[in-house]
C-alpha atoms as a PDB file:
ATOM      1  CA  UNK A   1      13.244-115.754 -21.503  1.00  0.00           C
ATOM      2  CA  UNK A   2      16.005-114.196 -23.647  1.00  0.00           C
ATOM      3  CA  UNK A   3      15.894-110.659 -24.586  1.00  0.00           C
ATOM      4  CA  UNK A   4      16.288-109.323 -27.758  1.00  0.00           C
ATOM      5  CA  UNK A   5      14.613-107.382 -30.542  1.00  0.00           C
ATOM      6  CA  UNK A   6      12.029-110.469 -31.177  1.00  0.00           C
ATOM      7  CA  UNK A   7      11.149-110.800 -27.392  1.00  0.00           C
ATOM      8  CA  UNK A   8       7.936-108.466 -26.140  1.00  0.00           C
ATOM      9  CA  UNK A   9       8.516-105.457 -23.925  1.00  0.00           C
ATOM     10  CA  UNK A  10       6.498-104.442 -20.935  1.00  0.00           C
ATOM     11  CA  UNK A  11       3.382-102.702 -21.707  1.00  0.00           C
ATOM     12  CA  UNK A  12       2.846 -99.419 -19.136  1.00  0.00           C
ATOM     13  CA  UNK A  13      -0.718 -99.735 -18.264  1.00  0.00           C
ATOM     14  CA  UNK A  14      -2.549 -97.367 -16.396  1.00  0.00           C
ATOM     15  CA  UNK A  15      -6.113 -97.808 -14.218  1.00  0.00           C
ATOM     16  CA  UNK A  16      -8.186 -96.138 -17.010  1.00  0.00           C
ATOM     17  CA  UNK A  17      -6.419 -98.871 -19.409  1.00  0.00           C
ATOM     18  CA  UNK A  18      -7.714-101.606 -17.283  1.00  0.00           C
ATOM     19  CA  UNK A  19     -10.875-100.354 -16.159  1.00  0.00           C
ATOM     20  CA  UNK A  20     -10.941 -99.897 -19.844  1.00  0.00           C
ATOM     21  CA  UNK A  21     -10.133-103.412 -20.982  1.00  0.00           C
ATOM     22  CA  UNK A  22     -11.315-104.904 -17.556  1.00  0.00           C
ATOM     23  CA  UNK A  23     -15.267-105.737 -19.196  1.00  0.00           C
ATOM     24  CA  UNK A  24     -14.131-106.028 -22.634  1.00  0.00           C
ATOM     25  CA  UNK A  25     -11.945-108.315 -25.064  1.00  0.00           C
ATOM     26  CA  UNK A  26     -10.156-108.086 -28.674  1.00  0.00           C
ATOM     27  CA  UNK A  27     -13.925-109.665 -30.037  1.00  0.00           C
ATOM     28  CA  UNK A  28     -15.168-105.799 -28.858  1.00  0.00           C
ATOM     29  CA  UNK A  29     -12.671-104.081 -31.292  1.00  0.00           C
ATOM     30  CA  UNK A  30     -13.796-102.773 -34.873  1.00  0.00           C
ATOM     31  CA  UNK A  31     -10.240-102.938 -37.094  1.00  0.00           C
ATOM     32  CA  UNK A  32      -9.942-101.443 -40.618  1.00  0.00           C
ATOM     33  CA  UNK A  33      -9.276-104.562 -43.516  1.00  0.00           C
ATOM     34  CA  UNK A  34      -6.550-104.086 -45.323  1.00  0.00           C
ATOM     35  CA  UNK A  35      -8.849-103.604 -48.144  1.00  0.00           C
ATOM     36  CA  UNK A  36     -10.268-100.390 -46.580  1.00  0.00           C
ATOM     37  CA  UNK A  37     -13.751-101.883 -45.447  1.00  0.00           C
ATOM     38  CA  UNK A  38     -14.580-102.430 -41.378  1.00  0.00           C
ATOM     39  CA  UNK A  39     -12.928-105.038 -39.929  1.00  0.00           C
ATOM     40  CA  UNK A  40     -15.503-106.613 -37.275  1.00  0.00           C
ATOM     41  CA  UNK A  41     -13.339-108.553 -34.888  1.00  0.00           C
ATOM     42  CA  UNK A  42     -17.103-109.861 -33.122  1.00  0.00           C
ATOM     43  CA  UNK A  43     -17.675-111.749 -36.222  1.00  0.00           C
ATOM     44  CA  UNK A  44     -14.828-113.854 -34.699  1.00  0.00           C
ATOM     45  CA  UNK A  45     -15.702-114.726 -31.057  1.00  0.00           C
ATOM     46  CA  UNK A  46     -16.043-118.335 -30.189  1.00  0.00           C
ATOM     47  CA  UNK A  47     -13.498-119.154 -32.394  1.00  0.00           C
ATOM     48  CA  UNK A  48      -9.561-119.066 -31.143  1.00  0.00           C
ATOM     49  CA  UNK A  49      -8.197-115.950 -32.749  1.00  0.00           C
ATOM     50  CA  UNK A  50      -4.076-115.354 -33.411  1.00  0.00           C
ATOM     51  CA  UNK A  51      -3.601-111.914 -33.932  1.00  0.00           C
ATOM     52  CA  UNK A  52      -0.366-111.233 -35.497  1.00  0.00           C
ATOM     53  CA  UNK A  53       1.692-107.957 -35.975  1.00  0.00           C
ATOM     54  CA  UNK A  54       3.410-108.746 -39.357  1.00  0.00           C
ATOM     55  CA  UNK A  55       5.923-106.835 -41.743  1.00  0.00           C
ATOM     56  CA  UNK A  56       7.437-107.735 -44.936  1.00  0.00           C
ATOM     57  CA  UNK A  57      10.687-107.052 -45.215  1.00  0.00           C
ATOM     58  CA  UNK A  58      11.788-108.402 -42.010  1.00  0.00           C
ATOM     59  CA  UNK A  59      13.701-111.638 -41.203  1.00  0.00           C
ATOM     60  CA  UNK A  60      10.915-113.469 -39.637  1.00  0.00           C
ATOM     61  CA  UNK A  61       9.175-112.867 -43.114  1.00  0.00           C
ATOM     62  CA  UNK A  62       8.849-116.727 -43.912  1.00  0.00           C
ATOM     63  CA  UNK A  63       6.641-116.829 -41.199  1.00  0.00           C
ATOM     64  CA  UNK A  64       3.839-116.011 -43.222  1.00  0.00           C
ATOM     65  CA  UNK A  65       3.803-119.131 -45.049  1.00  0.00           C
ATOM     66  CA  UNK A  66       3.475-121.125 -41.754  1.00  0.00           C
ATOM     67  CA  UNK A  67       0.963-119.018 -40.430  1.00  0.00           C
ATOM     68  CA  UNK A  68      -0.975-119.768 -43.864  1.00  0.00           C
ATOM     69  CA  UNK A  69      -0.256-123.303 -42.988  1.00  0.00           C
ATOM     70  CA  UNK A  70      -1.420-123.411 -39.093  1.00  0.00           C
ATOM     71  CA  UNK A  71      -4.424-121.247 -40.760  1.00  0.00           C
ATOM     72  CA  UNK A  72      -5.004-123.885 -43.695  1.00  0.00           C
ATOM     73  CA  UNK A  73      -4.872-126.759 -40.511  1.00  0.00           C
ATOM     74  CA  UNK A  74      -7.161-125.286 -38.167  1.00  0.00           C
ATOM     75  CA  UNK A  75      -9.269-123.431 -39.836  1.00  0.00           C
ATOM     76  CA  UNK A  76     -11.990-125.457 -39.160  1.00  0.00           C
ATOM     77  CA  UNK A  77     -11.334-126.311 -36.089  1.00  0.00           C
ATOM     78  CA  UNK A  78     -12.090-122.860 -35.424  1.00  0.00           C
ATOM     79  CA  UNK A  79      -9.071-121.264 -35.769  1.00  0.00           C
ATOM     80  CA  UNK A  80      -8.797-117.620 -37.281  1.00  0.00           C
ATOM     81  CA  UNK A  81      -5.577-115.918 -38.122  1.00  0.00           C
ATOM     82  CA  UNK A  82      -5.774-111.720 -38.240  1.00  0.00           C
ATOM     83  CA  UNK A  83      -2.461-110.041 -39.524  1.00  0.00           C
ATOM     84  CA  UNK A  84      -1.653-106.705 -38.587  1.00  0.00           C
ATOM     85  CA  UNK A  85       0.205-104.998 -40.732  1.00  0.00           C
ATOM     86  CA  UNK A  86       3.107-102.367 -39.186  1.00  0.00           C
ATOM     87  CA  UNK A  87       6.285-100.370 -39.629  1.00  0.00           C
ATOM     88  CA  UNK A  88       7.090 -99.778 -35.992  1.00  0.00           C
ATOM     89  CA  UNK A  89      10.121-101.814 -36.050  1.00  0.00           C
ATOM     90  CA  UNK A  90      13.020-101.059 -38.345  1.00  0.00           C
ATOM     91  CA  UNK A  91      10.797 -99.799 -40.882  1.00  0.00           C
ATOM     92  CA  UNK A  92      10.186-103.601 -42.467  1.00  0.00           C
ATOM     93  CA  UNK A  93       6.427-102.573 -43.755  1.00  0.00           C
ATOM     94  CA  UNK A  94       6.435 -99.556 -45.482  1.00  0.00           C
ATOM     95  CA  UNK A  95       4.096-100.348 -48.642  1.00  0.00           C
ATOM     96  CA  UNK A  96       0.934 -98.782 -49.199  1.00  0.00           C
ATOM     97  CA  UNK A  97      -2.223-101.376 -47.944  1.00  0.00           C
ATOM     98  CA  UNK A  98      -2.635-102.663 -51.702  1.00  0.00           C
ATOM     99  CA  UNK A  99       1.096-103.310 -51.924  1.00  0.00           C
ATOM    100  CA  UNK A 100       1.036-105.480 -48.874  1.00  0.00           C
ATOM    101  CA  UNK A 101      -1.963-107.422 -49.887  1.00  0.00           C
ATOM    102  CA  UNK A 102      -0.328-108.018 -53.201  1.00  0.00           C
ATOM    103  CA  UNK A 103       3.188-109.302 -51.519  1.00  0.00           C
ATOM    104  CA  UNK A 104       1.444-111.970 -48.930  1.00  0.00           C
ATOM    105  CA  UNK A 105      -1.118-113.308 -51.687  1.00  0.00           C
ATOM    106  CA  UNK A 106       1.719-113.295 -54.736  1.00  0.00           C
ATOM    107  CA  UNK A 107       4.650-114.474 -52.186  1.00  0.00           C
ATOM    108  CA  UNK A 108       2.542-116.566 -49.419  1.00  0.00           C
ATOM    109  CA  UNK A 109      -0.206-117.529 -50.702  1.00  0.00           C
ATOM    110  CA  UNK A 110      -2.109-115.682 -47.546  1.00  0.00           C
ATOM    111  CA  UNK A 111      -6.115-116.076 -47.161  1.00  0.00           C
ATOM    112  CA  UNK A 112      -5.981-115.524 -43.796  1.00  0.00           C
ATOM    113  CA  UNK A 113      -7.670-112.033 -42.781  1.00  0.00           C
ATOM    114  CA  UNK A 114      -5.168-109.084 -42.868  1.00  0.00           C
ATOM    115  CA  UNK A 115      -5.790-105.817 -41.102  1.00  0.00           C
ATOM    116  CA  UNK A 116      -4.744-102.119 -42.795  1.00  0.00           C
ATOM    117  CA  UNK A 117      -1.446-100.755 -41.349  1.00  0.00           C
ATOM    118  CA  UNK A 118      -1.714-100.326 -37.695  1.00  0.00           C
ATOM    119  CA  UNK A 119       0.699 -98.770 -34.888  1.00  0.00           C
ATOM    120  CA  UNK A 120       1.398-101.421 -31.954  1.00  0.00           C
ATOM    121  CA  UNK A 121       3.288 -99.575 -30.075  1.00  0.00           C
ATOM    122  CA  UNK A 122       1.673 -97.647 -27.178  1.00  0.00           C
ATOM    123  CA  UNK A 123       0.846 -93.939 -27.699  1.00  0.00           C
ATOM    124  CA  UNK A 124      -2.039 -91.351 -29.243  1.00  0.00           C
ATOM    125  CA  UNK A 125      -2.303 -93.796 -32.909  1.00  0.00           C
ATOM    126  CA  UNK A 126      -1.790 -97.309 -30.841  1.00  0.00           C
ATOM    127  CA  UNK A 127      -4.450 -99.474 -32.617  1.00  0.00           C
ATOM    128  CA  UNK A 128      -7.027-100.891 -30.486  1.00  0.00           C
ATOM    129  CA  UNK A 129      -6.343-104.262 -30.898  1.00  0.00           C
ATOM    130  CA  UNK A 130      -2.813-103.693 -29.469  1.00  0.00           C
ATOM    131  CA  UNK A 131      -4.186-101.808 -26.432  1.00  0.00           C
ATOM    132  CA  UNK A 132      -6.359-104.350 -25.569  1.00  0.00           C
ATOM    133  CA  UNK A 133      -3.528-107.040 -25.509  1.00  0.00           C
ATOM    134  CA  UNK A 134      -1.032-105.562 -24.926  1.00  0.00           C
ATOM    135  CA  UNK A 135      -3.367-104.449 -21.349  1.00  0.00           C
ATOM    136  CA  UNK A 136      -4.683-107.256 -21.199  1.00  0.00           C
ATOM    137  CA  UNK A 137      -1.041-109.350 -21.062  1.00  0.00           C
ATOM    138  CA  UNK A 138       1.121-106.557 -20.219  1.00  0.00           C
ATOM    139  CA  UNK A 139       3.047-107.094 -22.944  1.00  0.00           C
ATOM    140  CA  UNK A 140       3.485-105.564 -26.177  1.00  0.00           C
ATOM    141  CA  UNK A 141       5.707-106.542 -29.106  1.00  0.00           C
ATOM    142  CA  UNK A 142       9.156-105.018 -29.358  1.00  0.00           C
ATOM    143  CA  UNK A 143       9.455-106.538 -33.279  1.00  0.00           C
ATOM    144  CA  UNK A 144       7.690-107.903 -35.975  1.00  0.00           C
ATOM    145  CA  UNK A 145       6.075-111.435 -35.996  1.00  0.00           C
ATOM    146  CA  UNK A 146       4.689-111.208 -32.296  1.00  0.00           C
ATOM    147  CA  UNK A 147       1.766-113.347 -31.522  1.00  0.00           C
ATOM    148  CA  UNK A 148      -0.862-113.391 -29.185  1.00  0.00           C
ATOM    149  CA  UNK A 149      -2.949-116.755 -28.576  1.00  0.00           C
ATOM    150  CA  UNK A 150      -6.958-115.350 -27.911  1.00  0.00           C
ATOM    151  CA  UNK A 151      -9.345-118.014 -26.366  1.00  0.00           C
ATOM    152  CA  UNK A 152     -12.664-118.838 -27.718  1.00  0.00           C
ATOM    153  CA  UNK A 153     -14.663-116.525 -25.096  1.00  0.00           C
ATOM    154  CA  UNK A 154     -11.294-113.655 -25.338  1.00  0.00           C
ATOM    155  CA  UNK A 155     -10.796-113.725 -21.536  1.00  0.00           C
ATOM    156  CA  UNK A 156      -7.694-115.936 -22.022  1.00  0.00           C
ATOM    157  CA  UNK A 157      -4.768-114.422 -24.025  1.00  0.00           C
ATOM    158  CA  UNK A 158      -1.064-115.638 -24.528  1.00  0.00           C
ATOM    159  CA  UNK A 159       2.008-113.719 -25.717  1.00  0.00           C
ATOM    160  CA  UNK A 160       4.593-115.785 -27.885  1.00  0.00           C
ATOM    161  CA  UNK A 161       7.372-113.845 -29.059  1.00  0.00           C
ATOM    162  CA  UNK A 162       8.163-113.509 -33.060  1.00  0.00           C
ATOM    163  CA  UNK A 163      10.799-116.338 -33.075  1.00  0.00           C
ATOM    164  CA  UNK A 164       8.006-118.728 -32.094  1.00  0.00           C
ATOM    165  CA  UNK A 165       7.526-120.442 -35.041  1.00  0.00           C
ATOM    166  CA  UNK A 166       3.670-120.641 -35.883  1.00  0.00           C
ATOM    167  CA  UNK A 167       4.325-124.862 -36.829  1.00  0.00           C
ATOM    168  CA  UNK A 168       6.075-125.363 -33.728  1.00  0.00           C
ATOM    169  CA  UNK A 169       5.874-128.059 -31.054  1.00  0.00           C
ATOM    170  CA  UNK A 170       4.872-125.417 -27.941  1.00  0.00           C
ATOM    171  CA  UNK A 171       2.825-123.191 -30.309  1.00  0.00           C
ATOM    172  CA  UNK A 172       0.893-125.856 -32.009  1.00  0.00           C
ATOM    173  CA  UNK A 173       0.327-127.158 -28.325  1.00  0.00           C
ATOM    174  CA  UNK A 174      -0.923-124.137 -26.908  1.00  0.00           C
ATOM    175  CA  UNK A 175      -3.465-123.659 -30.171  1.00  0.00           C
ATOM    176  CA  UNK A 176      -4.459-127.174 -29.809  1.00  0.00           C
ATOM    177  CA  UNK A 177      -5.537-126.474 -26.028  1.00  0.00           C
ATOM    178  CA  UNK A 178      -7.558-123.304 -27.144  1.00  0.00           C
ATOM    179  CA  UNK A 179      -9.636-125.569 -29.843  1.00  0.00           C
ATOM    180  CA  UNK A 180     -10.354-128.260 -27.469  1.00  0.00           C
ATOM    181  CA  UNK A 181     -11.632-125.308 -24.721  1.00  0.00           C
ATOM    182  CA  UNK A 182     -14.974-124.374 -24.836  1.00  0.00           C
ATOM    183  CA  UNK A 183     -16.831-121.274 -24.597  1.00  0.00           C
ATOM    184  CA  UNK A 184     -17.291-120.135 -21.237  1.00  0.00           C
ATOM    185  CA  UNK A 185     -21.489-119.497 -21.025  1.00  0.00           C
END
């Protein structure tokens, strides 16, 4: 794998972190919208979930319109794409929620599910979403545009790093396996 600012960085985990995360998956984790109102992540298991850490001002930008497009594909397939909104790298989100809602709807065309602002990287504000992957892959992302694949029943999850390209061969591959998995009982 080559390194660099879009590749993901080793997550420290710790035995509370996985005893933690060891009974429990992303679909367990309450998120705030980005319009302010609770952001039920449960109301998404059984369905393949890419969670997204997104910014706009950043060079993998564009990828919003793809990941409107994989959305738009597989949507009902049962594919559901969550953005998380963050300025831990370079400072590349730093609008208010509202702002950033306005930019991906008026410049993307998003209807995809978008998170408020969250912190990805690990320490006392982490969001839980990110503490949960990044546990349960050991990775976390070192830039904007990170991805991680979720399977239907969460126990499955995949790290792709942001220059991935949401329409690509390997990525539309990988989603295409998730769909056709079923739901463990």
């Amino acid at each position: 794998m080559a390194m660099g600012v879009s590749c993901g960085r080793t997550m420290e985990t710790t035995p509370q972190l996985d005893q933690k995360w060891t009974q429990s998956t992303v679909f367990d984790v309450e998120a705030t919208a980005i319009d302010g109102k609770a952001m039920d992540l449960s109301e998404y298991r059984g369905k393949v979930l890419l969670v997204v850490n997104v910014a706009s001002a950043c060079g993998f930008t564009p990828q919003y319109k793809d990941l409107q497009k994989t959305f738009e594909t597989y949507a009902d397939d049962g594919l559901v794409v969550v953005g998380f909104p963050s300025n831990d790298f370079g400072a590349q989100e730093p609008g208010s929620d509202a702002e950033i809602k306005e930019f991906c709807s008026s410049r993307f065309g998003v209807t995809f599910p978008m998170s408020a602002k969250v912190q990805t990287k690990e320490g006392p504000d982490q969001s839980a979403v990110y503490e949960c992957l990044g546990t349960k892959t050991g990775t976390l992302p070192s830039w904007n545009f990170c991805k991680y694949l979720v399977s239907r029943d969460g126990l499955k999850v995949t790290f792709f790093a942001s220059q991935v390209s949401p329409t690509g061969v390997e990525f539309e591959r990988a989603i295409k396996r998730e769909l056709a998995a079923s739901v463990a009982p």
